[in-house]
PDB file of N, CA and C in Angstrom:
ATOM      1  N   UNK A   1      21.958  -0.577   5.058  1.00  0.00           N
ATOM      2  CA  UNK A   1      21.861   0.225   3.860  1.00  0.00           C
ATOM      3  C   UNK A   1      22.229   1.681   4.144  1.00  0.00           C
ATOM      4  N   UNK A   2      22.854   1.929   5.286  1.00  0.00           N
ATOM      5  CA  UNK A   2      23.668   3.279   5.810  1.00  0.00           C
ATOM      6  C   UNK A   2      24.176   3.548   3.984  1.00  0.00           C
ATOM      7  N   UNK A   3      23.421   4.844   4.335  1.00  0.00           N
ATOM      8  CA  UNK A   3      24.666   5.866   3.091  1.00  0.00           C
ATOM      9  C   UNK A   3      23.671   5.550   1.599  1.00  0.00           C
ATOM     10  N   UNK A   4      22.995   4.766   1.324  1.00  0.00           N
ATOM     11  CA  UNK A   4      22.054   4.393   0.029  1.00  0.00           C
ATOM     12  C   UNK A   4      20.620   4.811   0.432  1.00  0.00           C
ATOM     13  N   UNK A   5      20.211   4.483  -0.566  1.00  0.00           N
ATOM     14  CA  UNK A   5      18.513   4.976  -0.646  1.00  0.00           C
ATOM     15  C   UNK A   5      17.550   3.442  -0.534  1.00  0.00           C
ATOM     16  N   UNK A   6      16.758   3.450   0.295  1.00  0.00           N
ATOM     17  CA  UNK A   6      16.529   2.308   0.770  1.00  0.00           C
ATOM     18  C   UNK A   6      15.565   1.697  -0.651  1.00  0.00           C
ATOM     19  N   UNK A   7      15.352   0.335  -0.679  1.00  0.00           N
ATOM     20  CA  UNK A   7      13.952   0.080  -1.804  1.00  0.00           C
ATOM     21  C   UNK A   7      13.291  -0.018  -1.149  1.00  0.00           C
ATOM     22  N   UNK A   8      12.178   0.174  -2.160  1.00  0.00           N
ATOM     23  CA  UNK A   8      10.724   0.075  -1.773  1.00  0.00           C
ATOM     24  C   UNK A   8       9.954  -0.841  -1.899  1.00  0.00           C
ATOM     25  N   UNK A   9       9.174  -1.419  -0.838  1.00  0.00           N
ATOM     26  CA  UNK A   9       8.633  -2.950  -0.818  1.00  0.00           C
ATOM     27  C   UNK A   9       6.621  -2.092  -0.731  1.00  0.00           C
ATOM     28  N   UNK A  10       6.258  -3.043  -1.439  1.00  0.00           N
ATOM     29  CA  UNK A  10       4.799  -2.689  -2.103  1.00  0.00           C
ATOM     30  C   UNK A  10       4.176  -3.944  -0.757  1.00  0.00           C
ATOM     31  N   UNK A  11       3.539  -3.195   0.058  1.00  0.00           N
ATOM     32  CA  UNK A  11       2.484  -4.314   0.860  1.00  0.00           C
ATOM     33  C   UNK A  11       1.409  -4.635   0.303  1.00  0.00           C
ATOM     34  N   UNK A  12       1.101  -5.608   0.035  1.00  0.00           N
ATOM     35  CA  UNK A  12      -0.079  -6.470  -0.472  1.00  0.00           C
ATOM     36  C   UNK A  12      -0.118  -8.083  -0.057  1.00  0.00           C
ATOM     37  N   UNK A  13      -1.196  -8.325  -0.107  1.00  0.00           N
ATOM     38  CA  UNK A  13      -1.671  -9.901   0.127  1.00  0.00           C
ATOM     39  C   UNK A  13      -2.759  -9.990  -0.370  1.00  0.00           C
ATOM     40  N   UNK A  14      -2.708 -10.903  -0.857  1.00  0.00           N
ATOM     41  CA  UNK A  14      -3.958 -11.694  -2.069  1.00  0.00           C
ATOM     42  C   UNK A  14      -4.786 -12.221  -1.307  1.00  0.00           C
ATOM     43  N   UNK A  15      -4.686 -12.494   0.017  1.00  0.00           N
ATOM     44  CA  UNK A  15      -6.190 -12.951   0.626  1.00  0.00           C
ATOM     45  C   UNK A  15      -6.528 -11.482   1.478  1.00  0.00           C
ATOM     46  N   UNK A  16      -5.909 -10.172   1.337  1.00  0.00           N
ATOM     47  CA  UNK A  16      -6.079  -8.968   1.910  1.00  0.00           C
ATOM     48  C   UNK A  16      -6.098  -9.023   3.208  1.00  0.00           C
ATOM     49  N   UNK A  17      -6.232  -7.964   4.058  1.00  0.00           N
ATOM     50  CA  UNK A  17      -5.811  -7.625   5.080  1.00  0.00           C
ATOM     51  C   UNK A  17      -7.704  -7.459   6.187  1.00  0.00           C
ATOM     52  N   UNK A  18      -7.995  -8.072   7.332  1.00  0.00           N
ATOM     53  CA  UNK A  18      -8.665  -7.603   8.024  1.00  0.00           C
ATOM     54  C   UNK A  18      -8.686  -6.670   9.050  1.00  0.00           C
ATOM     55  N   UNK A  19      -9.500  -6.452   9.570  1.00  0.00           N
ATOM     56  CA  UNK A  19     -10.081  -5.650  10.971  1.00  0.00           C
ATOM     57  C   UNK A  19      -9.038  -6.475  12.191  1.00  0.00           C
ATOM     58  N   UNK A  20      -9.238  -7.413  11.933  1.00  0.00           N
ATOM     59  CA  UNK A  20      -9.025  -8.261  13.401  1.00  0.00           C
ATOM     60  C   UNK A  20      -7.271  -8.249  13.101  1.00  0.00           C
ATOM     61  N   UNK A  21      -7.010  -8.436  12.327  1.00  0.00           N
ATOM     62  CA  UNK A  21      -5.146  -8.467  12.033  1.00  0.00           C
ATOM     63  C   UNK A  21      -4.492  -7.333  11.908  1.00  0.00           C
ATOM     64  N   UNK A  22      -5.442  -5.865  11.816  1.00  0.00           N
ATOM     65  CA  UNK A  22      -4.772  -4.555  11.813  1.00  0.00           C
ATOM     66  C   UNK A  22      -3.641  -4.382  12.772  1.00  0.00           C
ATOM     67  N   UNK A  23      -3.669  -4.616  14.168  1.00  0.00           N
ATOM     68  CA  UNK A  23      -2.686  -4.351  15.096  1.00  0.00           C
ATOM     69  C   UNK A  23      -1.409  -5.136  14.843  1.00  0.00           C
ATOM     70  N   UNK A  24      -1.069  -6.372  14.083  1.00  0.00           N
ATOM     71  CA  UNK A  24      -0.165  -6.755  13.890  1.00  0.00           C
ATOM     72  C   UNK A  24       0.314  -6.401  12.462  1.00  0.00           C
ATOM     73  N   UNK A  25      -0.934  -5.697  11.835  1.00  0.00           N
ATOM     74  CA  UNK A  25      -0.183  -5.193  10.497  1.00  0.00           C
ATOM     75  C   UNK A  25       0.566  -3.672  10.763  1.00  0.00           C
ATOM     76  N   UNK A  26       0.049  -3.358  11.522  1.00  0.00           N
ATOM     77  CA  UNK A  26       0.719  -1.790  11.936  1.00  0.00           C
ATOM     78  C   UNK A  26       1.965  -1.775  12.748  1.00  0.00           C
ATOM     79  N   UNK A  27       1.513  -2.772  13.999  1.00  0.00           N
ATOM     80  CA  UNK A  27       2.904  -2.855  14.874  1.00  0.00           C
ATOM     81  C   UNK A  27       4.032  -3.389  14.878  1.00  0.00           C
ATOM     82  N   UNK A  28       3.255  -4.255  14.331  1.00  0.00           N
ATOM     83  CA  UNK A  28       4.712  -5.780  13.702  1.00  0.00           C
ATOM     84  C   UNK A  28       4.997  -5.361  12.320  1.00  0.00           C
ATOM     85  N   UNK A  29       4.472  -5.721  11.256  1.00  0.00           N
ATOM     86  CA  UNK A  29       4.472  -5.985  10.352  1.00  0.00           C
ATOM     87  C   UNK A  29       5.405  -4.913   9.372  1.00  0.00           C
ATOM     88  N   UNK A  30       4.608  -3.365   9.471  1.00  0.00           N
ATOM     89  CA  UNK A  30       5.250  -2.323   8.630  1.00  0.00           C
ATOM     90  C   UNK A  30       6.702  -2.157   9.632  1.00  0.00           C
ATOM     91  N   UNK A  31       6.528  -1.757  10.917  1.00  0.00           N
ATOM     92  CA  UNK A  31       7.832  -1.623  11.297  1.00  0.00           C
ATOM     93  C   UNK A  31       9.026  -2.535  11.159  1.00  0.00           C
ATOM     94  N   UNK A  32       8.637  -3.595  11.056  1.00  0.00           N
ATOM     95  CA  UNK A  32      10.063  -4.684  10.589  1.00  0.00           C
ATOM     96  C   UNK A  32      10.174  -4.329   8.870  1.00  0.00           C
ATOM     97  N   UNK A  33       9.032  -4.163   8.542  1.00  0.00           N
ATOM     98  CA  UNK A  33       9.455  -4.214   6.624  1.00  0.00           C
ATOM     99  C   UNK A  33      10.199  -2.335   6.294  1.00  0.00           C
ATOM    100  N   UNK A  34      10.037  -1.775   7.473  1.00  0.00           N
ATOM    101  CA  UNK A  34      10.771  -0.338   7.676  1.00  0.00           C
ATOM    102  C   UNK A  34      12.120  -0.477   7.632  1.00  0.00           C
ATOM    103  N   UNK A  35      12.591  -1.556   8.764  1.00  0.00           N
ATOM    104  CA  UNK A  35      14.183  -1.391   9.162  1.00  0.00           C
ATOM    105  C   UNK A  35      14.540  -1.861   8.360  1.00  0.00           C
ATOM    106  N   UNK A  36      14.159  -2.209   6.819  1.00  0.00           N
ATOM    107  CA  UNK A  36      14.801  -2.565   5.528  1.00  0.00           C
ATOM    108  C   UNK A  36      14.548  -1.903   4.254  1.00  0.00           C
ATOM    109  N   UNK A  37      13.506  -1.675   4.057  1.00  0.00           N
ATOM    110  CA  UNK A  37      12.829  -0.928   3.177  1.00  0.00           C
ATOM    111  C   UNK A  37      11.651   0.049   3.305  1.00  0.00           C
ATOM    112  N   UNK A  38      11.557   1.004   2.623  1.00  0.00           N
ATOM    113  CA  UNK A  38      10.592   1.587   2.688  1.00  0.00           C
ATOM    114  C   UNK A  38       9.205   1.086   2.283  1.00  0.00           C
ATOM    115  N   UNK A  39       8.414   0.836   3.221  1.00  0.00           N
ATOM    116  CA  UNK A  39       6.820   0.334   2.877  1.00  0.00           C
ATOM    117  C   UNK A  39       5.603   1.415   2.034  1.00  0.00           C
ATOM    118  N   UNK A  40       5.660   0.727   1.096  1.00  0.00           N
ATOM    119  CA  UNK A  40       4.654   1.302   0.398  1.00  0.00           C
ATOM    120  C   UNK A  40       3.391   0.626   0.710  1.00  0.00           C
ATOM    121  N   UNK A  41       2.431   1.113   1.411  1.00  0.00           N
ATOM    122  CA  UNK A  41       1.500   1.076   2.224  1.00  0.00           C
ATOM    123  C   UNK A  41      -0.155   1.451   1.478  1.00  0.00           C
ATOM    124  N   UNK A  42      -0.699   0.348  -0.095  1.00  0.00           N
ATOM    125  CA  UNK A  42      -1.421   0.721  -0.055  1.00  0.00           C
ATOM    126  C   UNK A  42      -3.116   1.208   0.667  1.00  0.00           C
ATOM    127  N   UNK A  43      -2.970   0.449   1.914  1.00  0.00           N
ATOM    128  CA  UNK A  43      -4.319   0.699   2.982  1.00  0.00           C
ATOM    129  C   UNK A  43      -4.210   2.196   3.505  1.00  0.00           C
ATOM    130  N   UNK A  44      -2.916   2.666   3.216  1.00  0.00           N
ATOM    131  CA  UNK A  44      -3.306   4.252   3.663  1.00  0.00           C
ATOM    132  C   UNK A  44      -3.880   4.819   2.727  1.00  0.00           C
ATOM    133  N   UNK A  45      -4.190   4.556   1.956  1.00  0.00           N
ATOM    134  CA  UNK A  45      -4.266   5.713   0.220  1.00  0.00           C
ATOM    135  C   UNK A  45      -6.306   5.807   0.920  1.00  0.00           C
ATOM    136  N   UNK A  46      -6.564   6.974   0.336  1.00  0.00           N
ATOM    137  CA  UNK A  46      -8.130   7.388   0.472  1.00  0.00           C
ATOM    138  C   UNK A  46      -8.431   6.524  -0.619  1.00  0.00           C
ATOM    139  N   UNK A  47      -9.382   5.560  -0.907  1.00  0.00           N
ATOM    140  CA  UNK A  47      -9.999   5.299  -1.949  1.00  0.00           C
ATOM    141  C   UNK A  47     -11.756   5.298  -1.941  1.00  0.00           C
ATOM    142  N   UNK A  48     -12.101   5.823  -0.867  1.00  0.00           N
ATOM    143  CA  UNK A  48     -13.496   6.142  -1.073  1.00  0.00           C
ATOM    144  C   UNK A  48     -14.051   6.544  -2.984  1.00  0.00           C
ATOM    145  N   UNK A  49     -13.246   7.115  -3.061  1.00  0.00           N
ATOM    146  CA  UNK A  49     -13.853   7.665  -5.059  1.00  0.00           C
ATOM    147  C   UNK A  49     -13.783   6.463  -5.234  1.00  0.00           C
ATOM    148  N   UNK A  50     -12.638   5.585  -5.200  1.00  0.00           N
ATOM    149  CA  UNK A  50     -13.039   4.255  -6.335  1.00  0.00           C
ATOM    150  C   UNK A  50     -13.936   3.538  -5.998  1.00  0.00           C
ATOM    151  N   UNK A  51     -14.124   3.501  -4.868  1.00  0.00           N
ATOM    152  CA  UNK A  51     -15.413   2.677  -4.353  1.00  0.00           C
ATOM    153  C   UNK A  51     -17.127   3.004  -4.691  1.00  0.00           C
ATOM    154  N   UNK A  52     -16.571   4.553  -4.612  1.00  0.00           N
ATOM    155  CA  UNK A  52     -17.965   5.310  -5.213  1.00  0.00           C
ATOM    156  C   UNK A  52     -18.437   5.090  -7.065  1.00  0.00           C
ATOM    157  N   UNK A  53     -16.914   4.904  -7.415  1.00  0.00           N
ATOM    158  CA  UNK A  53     -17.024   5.345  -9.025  1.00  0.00           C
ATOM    159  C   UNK A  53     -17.855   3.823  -9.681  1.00  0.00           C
ATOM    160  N   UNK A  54     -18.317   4.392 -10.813  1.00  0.00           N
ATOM    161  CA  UNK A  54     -18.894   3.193 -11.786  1.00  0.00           C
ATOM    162  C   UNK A  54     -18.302   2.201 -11.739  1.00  0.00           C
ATOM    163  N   UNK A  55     -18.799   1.204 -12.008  1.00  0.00           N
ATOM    164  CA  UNK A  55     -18.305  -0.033 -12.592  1.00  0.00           C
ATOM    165  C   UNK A  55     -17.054  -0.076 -12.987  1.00  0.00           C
ATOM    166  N   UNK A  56     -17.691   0.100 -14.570  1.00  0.00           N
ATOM    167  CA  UNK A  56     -16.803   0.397 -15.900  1.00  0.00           C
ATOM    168  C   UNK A  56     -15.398   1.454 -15.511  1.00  0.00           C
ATOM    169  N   UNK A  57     -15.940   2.449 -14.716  1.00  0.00           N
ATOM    170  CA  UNK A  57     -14.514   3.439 -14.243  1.00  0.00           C
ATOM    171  C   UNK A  57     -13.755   3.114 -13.026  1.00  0.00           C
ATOM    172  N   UNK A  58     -14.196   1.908 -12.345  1.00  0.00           N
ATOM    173  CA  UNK A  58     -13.047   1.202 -11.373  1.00  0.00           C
ATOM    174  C   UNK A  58     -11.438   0.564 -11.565  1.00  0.00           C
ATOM    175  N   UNK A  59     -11.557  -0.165 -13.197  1.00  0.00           N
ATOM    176  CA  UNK A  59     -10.090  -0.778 -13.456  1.00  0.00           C
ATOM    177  C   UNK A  59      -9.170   0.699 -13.518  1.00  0.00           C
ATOM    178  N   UNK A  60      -9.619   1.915 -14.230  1.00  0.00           N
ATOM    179  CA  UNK A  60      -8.982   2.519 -14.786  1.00  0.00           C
ATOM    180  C   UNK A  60      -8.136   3.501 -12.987  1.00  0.00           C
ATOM    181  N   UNK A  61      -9.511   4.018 -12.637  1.00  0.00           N
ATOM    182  CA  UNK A  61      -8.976   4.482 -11.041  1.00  0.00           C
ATOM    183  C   UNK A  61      -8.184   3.662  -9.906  1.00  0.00           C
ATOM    184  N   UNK A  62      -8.493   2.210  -9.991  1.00  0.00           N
ATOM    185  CA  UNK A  62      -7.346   1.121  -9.343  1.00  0.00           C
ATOM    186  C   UNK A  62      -5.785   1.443 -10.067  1.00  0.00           C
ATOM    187  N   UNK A  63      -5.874   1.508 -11.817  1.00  0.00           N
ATOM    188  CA  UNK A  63      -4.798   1.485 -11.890  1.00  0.00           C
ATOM    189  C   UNK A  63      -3.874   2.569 -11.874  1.00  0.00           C
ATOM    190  N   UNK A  64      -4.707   4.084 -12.108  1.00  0.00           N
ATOM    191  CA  UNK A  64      -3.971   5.294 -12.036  1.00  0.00           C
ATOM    192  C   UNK A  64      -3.272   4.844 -10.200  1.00  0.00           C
ATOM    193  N   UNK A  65      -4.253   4.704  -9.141  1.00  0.00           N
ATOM    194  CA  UNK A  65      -3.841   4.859  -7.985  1.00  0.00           C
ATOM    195  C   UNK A  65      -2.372   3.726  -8.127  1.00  0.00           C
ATOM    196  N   UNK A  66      -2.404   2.606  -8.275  1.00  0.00           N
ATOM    197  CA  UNK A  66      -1.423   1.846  -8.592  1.00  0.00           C
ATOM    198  C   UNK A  66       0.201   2.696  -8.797  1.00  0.00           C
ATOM    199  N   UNK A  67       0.065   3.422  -9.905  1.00  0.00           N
ATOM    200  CA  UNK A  67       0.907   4.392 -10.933  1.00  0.00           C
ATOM    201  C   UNK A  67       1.499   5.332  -9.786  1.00  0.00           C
ATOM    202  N   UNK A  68       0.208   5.880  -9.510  1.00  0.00           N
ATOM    203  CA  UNK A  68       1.084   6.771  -8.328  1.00  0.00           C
ATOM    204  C   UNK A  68       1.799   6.384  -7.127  1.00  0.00           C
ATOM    205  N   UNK A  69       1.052   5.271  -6.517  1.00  0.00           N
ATOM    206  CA  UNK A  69       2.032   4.791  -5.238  1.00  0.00           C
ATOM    207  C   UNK A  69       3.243   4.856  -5.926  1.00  0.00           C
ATOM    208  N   UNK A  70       3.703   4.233  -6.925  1.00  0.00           N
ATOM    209  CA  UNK A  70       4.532   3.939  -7.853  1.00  0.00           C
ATOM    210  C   UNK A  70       5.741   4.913  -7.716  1.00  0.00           C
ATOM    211  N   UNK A  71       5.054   6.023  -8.274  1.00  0.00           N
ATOM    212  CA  UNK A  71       6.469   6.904  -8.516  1.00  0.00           C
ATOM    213  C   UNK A  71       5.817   8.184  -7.268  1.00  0.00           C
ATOM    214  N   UNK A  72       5.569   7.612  -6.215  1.00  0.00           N
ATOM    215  CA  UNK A  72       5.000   8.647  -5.164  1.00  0.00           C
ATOM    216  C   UNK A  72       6.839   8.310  -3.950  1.00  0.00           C
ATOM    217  N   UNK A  73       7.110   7.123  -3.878  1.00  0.00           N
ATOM    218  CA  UNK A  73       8.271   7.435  -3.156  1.00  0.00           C
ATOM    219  C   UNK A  73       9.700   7.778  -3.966  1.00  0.00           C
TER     220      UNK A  73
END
């Protein structure tokens, strides 16, 4: 993709990511999904607030954060 703007690939998995699989999500994993696309990496984002926030004010703070990864690269 010399000379273009690379896409952006959203990391996620529906059975999520552990403790014990971190080293192959960091070493392996983002760097191969690099030499093609840019990884959008939501486990870096701070989300302590959403974790802290209400109930009721969790869908809305999941989805602003969503929005921004979004148009953040």
């Amino acid at each position: 993709m010399a000379n273009s703007k690379k896409l952006r690939c959203y990391v996620a998995s529906p059975l999520g990511f552990a403790e014990s699989t971190l080293f192959w999500y960091k070493q392996k994993l983002l760097p191969l999904i690099n030499k093609y696309f840019v990884a959008v990496d939501p486990w870096e984002e701070d989300t302590e607030n959403i974790v802290a926030a209400k109930l009721a004010d969790k869908p809305k703070l999941w989805i602003d954060l969503g929005e921004r990864l979004l148009d953040d690269a």
